[in-house]
C-alpha atoms as a PDB file:
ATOM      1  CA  UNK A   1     -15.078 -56.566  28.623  1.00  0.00           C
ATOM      2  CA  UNK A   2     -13.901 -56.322  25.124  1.00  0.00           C
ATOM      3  CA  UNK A   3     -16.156 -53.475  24.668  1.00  0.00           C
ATOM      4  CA  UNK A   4     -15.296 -51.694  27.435  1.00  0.00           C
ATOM      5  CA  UNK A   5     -11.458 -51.726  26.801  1.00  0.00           C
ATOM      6  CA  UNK A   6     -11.992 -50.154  22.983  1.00  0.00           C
ATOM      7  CA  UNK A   7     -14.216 -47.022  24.881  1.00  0.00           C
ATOM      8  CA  UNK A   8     -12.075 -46.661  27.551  1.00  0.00           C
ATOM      9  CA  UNK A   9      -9.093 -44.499  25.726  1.00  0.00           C
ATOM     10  CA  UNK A  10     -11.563 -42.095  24.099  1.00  0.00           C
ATOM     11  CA  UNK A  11     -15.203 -42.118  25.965  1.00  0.00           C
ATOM     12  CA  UNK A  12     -13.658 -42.770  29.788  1.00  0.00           C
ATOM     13  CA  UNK A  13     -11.181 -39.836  29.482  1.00  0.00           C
ATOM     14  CA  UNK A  14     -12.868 -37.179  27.909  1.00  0.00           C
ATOM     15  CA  UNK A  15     -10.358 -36.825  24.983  1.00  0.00           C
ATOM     16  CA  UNK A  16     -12.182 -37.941  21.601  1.00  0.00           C
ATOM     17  CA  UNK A  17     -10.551 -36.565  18.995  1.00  0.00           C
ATOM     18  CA  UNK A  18     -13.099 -35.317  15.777  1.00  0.00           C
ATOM     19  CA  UNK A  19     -11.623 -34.935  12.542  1.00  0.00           C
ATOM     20  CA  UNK A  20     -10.910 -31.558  11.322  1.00  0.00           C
ATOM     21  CA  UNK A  21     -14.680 -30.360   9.710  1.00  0.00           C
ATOM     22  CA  UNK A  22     -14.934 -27.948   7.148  1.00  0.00           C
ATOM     23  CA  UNK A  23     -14.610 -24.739   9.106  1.00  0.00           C
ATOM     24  CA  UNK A  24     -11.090 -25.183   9.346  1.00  0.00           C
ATOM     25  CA  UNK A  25     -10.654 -25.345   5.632  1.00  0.00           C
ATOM     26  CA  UNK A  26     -12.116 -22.393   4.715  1.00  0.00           C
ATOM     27  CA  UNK A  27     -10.885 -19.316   3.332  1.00  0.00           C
ATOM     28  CA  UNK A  28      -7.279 -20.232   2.377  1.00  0.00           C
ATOM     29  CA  UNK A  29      -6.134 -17.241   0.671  1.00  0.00           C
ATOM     30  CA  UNK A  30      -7.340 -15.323   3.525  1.00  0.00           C
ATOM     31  CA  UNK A  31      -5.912 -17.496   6.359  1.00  0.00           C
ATOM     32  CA  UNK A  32      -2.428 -17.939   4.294  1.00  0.00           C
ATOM     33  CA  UNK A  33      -2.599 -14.204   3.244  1.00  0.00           C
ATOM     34  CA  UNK A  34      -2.725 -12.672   6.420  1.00  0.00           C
ATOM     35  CA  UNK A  35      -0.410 -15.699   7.660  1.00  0.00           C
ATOM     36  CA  UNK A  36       2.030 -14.063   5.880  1.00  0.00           C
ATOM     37  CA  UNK A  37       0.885 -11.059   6.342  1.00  0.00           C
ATOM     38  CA  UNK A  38       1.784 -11.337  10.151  1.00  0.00           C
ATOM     39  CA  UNK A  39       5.248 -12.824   9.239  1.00  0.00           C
ATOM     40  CA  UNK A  40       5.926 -10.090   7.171  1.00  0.00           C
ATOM     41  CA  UNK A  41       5.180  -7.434  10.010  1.00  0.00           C
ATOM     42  CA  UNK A  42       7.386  -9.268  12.493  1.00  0.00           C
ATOM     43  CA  UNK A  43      10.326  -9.304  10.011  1.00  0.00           C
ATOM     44  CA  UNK A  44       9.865  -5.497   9.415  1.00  0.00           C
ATOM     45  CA  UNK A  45      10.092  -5.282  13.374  1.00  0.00           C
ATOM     46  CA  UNK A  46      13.339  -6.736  13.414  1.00  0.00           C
ATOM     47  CA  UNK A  47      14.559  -4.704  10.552  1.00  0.00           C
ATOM     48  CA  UNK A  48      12.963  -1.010  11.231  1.00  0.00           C
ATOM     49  CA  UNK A  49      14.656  -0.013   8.062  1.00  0.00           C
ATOM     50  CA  UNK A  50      12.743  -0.868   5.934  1.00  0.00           C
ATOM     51  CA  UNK A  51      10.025   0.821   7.653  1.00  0.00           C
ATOM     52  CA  UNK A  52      11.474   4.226   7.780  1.00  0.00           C
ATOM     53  CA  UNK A  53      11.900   4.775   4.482  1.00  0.00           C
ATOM     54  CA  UNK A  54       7.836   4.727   3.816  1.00  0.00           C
ATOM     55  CA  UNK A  55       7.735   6.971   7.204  1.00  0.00           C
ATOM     56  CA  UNK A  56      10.726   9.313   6.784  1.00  0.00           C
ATOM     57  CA  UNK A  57      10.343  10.371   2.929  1.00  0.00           C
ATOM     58  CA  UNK A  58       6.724  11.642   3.067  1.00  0.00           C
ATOM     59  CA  UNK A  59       7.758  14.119   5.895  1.00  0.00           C
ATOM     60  CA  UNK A  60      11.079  15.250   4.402  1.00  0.00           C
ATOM     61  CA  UNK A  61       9.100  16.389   0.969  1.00  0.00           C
ATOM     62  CA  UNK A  62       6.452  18.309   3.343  1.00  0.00           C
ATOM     63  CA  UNK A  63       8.989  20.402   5.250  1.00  0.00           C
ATOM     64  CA  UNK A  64      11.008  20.819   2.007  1.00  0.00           C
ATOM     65  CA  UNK A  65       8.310  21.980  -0.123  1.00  0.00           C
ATOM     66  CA  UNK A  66       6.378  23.994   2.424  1.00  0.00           C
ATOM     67  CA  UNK A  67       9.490  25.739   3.478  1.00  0.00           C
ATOM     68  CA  UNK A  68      11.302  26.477   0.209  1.00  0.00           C
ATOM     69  CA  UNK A  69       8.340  26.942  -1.822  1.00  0.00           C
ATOM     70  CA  UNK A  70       5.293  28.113   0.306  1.00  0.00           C
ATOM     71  CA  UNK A  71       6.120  31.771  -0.004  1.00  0.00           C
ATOM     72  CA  UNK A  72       6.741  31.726  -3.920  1.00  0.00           C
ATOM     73  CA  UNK A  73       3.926  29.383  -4.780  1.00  0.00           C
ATOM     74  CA  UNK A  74       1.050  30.674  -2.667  1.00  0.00           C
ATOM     75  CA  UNK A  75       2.617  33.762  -0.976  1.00  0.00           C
ATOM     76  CA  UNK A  76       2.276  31.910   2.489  1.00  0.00           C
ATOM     77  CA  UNK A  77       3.761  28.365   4.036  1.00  0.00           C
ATOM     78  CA  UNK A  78       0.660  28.040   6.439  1.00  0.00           C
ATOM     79  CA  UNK A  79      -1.368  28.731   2.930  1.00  0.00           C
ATOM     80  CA  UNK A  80       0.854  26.562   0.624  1.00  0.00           C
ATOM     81  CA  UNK A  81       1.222  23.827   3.851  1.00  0.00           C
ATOM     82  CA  UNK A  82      -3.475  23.257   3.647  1.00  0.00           C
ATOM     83  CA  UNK A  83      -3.005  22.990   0.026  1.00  0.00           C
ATOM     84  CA  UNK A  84       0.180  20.941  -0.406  1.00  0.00           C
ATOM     85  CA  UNK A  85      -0.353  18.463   2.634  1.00  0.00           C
ATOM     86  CA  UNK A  86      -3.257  15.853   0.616  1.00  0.00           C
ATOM     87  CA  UNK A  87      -1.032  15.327  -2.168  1.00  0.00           C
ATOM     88  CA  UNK A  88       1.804  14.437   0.138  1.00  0.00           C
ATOM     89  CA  UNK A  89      -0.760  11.887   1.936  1.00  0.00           C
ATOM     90  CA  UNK A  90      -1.518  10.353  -1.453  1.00  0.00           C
ATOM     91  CA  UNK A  91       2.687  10.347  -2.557  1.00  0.00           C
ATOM     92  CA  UNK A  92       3.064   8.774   0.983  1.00  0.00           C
ATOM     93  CA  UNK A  93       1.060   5.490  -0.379  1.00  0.00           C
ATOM     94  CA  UNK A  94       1.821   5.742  -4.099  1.00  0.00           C
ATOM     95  CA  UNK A  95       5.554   6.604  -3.994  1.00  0.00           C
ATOM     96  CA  UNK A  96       7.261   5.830  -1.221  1.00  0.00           C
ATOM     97  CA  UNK A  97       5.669   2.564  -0.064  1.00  0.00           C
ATOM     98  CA  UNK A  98       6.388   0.955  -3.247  1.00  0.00           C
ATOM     99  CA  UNK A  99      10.296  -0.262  -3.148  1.00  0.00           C
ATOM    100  CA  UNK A 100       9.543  -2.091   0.115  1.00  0.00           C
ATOM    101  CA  UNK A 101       6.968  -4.404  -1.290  1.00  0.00           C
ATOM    102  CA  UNK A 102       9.320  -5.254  -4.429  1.00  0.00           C
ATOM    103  CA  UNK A 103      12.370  -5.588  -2.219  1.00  0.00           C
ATOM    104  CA  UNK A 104      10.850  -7.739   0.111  1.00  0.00           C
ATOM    105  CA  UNK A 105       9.843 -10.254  -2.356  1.00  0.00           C
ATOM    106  CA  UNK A 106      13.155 -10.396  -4.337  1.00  0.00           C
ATOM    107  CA  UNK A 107      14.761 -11.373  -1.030  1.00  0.00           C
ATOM    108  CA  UNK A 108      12.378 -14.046  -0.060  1.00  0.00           C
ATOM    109  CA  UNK A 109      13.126 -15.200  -3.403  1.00  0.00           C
ATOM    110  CA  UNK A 110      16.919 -15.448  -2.972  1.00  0.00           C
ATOM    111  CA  UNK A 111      16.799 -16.671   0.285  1.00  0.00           C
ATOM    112  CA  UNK A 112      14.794 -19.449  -0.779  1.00  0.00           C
ATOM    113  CA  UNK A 113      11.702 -18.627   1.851  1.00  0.00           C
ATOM    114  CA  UNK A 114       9.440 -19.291  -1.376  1.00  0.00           C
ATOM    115  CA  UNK A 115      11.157 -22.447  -2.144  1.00  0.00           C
ATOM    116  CA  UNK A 116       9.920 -23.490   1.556  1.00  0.00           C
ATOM    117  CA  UNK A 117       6.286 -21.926   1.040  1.00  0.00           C
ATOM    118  CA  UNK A 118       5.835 -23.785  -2.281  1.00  0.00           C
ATOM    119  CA  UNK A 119       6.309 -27.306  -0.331  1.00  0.00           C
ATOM    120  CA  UNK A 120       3.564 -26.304   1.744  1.00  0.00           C
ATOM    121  CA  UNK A 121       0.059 -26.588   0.674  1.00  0.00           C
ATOM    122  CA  UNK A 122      -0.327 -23.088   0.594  1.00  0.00           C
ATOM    123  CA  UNK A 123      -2.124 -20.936  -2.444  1.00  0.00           C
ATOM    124  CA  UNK A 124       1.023 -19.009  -4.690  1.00  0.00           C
ATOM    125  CA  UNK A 125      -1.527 -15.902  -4.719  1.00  0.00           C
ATOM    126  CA  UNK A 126      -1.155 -15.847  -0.760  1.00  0.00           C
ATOM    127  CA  UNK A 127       2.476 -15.810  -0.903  1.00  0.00           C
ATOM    128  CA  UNK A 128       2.301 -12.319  -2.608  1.00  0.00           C
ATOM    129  CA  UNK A 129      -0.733 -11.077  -1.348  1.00  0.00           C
ATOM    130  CA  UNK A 130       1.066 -11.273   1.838  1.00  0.00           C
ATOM    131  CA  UNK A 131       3.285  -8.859   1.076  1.00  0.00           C
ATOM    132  CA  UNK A 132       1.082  -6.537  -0.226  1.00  0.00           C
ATOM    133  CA  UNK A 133      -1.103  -6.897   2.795  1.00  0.00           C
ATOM    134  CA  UNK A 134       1.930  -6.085   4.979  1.00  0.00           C
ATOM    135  CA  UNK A 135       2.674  -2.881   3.100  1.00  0.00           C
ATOM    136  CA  UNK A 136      -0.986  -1.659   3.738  1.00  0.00           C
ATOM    137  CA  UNK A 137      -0.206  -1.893   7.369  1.00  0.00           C
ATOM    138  CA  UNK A 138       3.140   0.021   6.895  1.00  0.00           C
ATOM    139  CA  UNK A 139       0.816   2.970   4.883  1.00  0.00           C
ATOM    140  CA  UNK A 140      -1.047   3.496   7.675  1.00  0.00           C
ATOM    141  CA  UNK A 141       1.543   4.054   9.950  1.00  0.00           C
ATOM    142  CA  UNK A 142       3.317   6.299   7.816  1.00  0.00           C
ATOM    143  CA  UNK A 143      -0.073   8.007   7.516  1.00  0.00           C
ATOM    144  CA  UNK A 144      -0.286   8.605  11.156  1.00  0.00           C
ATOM    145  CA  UNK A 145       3.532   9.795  10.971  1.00  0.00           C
ATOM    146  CA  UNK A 146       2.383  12.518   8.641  1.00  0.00           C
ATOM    147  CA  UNK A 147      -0.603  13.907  10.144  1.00  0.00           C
ATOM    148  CA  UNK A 148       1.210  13.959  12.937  1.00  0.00           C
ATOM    149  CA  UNK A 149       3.625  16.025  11.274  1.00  0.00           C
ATOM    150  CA  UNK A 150       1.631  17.766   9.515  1.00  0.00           C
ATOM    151  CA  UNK A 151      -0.196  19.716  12.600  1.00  0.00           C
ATOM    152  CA  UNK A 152       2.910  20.022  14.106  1.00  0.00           C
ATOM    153  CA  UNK A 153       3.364  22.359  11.364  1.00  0.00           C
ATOM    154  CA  UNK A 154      -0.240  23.950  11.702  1.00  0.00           C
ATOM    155  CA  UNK A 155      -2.212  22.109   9.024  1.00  0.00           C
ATOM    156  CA  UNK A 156      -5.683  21.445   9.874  1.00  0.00           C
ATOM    157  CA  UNK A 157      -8.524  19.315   8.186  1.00  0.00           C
ATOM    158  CA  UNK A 158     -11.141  21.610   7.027  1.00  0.00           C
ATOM    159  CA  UNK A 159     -13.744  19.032   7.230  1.00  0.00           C
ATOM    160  CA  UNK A 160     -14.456  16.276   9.512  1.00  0.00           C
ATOM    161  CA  UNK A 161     -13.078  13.213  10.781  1.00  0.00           C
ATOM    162  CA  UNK A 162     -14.828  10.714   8.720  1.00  0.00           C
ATOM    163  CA  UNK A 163     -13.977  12.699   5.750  1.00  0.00           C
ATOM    164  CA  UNK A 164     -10.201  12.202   6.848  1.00  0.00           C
ATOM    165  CA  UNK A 165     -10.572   8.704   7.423  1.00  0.00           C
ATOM    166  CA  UNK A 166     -12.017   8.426   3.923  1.00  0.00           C
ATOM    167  CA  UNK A 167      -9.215  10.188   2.348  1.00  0.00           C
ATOM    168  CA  UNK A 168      -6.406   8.011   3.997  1.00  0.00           C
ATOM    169  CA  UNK A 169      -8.586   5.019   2.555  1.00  0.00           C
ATOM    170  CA  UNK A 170      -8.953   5.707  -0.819  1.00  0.00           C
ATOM    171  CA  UNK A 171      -4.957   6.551  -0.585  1.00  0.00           C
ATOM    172  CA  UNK A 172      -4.319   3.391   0.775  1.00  0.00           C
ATOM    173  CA  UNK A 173      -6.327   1.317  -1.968  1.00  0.00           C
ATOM    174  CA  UNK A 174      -4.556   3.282  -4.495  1.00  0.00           C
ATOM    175  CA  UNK A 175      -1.277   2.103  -3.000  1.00  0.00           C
ATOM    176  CA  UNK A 176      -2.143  -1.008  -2.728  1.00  0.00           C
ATOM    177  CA  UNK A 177      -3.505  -1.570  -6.089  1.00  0.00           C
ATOM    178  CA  UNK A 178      -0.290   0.036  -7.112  1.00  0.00           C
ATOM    179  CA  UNK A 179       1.811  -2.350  -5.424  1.00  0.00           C
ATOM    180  CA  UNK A 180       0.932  -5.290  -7.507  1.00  0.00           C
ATOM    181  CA  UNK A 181       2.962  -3.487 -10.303  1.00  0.00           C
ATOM    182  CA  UNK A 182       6.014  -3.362  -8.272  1.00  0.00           C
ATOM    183  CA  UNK A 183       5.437  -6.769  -7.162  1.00  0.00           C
ATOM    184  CA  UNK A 184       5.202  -8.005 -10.840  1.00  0.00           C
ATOM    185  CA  UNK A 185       8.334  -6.252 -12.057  1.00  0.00           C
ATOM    186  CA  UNK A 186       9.945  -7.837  -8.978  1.00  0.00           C
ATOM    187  CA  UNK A 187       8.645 -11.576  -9.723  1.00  0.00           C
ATOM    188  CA  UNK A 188       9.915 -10.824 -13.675  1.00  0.00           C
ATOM    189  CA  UNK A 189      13.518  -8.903 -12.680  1.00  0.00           C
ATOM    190  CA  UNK A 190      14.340 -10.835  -9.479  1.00  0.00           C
ATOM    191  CA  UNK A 191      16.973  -8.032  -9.053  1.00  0.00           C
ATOM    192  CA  UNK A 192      17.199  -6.362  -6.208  1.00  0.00           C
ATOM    193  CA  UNK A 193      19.146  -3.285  -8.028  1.00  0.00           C
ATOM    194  CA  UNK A 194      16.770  -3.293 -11.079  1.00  0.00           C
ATOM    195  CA  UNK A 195      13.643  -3.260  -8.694  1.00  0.00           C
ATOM    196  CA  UNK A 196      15.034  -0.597  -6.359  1.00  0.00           C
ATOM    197  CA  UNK A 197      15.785   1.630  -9.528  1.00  0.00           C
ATOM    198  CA  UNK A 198      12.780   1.215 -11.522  1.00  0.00           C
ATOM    199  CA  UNK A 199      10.450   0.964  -8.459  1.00  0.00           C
ATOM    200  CA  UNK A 200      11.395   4.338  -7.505  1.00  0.00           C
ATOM    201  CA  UNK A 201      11.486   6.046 -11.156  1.00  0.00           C
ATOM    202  CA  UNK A 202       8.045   4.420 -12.526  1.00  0.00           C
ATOM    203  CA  UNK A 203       5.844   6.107 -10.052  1.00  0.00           C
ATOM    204  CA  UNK A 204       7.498   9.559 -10.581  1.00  0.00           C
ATOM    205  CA  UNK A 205       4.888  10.476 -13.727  1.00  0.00           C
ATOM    206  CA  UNK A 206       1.815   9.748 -11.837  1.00  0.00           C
ATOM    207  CA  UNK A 207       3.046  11.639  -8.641  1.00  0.00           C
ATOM    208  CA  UNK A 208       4.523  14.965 -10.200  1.00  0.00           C
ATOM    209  CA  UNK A 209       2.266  15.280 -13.717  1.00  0.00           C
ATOM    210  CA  UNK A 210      -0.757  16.509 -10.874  1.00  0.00           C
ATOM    211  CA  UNK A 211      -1.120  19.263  -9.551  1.00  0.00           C
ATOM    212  CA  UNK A 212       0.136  17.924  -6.048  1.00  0.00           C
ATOM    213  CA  UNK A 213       3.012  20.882  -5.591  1.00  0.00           C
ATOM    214  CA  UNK A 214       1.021  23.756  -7.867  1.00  0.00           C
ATOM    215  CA  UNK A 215      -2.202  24.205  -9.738  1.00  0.00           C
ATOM    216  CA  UNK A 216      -2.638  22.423 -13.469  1.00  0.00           C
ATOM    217  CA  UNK A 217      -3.041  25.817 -14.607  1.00  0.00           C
ATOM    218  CA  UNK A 218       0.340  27.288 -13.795  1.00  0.00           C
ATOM    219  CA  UNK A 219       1.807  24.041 -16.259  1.00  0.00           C
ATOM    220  CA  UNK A 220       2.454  23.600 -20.308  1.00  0.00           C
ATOM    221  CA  UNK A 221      -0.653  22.440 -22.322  1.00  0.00           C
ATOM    222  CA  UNK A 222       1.282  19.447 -22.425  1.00  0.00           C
ATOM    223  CA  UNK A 223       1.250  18.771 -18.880  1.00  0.00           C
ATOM    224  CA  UNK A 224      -2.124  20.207 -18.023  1.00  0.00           C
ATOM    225  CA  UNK A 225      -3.415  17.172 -20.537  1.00  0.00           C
ATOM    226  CA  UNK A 226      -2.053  14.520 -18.682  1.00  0.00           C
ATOM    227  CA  UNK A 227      -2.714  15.770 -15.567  1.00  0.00           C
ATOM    228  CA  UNK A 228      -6.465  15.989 -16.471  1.00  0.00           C
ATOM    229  CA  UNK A 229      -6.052  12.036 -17.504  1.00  0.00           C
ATOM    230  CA  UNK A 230      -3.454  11.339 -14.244  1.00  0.00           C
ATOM    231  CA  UNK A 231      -5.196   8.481 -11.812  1.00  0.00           C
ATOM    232  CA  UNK A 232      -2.888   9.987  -9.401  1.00  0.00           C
ATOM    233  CA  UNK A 233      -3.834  13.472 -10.135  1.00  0.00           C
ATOM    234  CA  UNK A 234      -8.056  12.577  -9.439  1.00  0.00           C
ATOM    235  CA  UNK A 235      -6.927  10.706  -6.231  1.00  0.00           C
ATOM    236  CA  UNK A 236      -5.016  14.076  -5.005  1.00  0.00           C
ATOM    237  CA  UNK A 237      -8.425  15.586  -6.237  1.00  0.00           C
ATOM    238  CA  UNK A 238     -10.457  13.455  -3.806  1.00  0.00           C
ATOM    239  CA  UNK A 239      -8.215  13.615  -1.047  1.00  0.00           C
ATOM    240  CA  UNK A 240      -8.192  17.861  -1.002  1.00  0.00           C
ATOM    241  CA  UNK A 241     -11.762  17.773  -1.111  1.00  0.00           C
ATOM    242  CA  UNK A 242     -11.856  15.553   1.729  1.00  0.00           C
ATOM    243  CA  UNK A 243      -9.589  17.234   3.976  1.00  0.00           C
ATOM    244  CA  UNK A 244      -9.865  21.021   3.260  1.00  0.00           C
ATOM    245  CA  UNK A 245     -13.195  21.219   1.248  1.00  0.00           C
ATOM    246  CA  UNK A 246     -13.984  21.008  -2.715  1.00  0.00           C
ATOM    247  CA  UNK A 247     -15.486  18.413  -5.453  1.00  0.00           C
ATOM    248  CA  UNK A 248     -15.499  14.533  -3.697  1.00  0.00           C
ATOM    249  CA  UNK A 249     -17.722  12.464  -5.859  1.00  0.00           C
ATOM    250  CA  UNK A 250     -16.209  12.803  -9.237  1.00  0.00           C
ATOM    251  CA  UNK A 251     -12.224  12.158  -8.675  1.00  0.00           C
ATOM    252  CA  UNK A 252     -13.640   9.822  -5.564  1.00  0.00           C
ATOM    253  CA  UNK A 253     -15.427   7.715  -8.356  1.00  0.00           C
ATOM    254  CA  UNK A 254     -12.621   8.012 -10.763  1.00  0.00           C
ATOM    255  CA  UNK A 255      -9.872   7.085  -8.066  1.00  0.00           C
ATOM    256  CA  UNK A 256     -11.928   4.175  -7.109  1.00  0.00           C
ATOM    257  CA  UNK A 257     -12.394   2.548 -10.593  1.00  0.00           C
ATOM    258  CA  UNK A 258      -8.823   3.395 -11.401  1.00  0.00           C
ATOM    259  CA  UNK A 259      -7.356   1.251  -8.452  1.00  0.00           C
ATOM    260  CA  UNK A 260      -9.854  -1.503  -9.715  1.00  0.00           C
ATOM    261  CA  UNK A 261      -8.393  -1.392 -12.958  1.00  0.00           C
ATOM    262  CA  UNK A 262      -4.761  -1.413 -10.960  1.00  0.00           C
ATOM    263  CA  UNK A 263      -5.460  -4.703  -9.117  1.00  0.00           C
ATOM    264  CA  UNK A 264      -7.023  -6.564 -11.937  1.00  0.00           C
ATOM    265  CA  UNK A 265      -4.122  -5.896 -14.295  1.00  0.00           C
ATOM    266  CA  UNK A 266      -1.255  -5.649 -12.676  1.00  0.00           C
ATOM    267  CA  UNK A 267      -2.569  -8.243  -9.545  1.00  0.00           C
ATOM    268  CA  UNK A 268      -3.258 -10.810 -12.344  1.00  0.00           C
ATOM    269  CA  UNK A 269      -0.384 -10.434 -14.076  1.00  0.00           C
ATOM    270  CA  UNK A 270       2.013 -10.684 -11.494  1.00  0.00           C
ATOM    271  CA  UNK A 271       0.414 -13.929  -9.845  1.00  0.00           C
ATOM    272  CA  UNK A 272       0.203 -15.599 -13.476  1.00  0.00           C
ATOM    273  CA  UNK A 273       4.261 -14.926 -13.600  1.00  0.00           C
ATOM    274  CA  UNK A 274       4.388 -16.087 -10.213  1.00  0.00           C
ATOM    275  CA  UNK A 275       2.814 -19.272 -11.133  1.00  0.00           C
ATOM    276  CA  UNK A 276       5.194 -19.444 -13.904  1.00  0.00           C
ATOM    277  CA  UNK A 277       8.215 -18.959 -11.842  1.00  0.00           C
ATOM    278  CA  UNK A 278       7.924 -21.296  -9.059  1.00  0.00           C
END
């Protein structure tokens, strides 16, 4: 009988409990990283503002710079619109996405949501990563945003779809890989003012030394020599030869190893002050 009373609450009723295996303690950057990730979606959903910014920029330098300087540049907007339109899909992920991520952490900070997340056994790289991850998702919607745009104006990819797709990727990696800059001058400022001002500024040499709004041969020597060095300037590069035709491999190649050089620097750096901090 004795035996029968120490099965019954487990073997009679169908409800043995097994103890957590390994399976479900796997991966935790990954499972805390998009975690957050999720967290950080849902907050922008509550707050749309900080969504439009990445969305509404992008499109308000296309109509400006098709419209005022089309005509001047390249004698015709629909002309000056095919030629202008990559660049602004590569500024959509380097420029404008980048205050967001900074801003977002510096509030978490101050409202003491990392104070909660370091109780919790989670990994300090997730808690940024996060973030990050977050912003890619907000790229891609501004991405859509712009194409959208952008027909609606009459610009057409010269190529084919999967070359588009690759385009908005390698923009994307080279925003995110950017991001963990911003994200390391806002784990050393912790200022929202400081990381709104130089988040905006920094990004302006990489995005305007190219020949985004007219050809490095219409600049000074000066310029011309560090647009021909510009990480930003290659990734434009790859992304016109993807959508209306040109060289791909090269400034593909050189995009690619420059965002790996991005997210090793700057992604290590801003975790190891991250580690510091908290």
């Amino acid at each position: 009988m004795t035996d029968t009373l120490r099965s019954t609450p487990t073997e009679t009723r169908g409800h043995r409990r097994e103890p957590p295996g390994p399976s479900s303690r796997r991966w935790p950057l990954a499972r805390h990283s998009l975690a957050l990730a999720h967290r950080a979606l849902r907050k922008t959903l509550r707050n749309p503002g900080e969504l439009s910014d990445a969305v509404i920029l992008p499109v308000v330098f296309l109509v400006l710079f098709v419209y005022l300087f089309g005509g001047a540049v390249a004698g015709s907007t629909q002309e000056y619109l095919q030629y202008l339109f990559p660049g602004i899909l590569v500024l959509t992920t380097v420029l404008t996405g980048q205050i967001a991520t900074g801003l977002s952490i510096v509030q978490d900070m101050h409202k003491g949501v990392f104070d909660r997340l370091r109780s919790l056994p989670v990994p300090r790289a997730a808690i940024l990563l996060g973030s990050v991850l977050a912003d890619a998702v907000r790229y891609l919607i501004a991405l859509v945003v712009l194409f959208g745009v952008g027909y609606a104006m009459g610009f057409r990819v010269e190529t084919d779809l999967a070359s588009a797709l690759a385009a908005c990727a390698l923009a994307v990696g080279l925003g995110f890989s950017l991001s963990w800059l911003t994200v390391l001058i806002a784990v050393v400022l912790r200022n929202e003012v400081m990381v709104t001002t130089v988040g905006f500024l920094l990004p302006f040499p990489l995005v305007f030394g190219t020949g985004m709004t007219a050809p490095v041969e219409t600049m000074p020597s000066w310029l011309q020599s560090w647009a021909e060095v510009n990480p930003v300037g290659r990734a434009i590069e790859a992304s016109q030869g993807l959508l209306t035709g040109g060289p791909v491999a090269g400034p593909a190649t050189a995009t690619l190893l420059w965002s790996g050089v991005f997210l090793a620097v700057f992604g290590t750096a801003a975790v190891t002050a991250f580690r510091r901090l908290v």
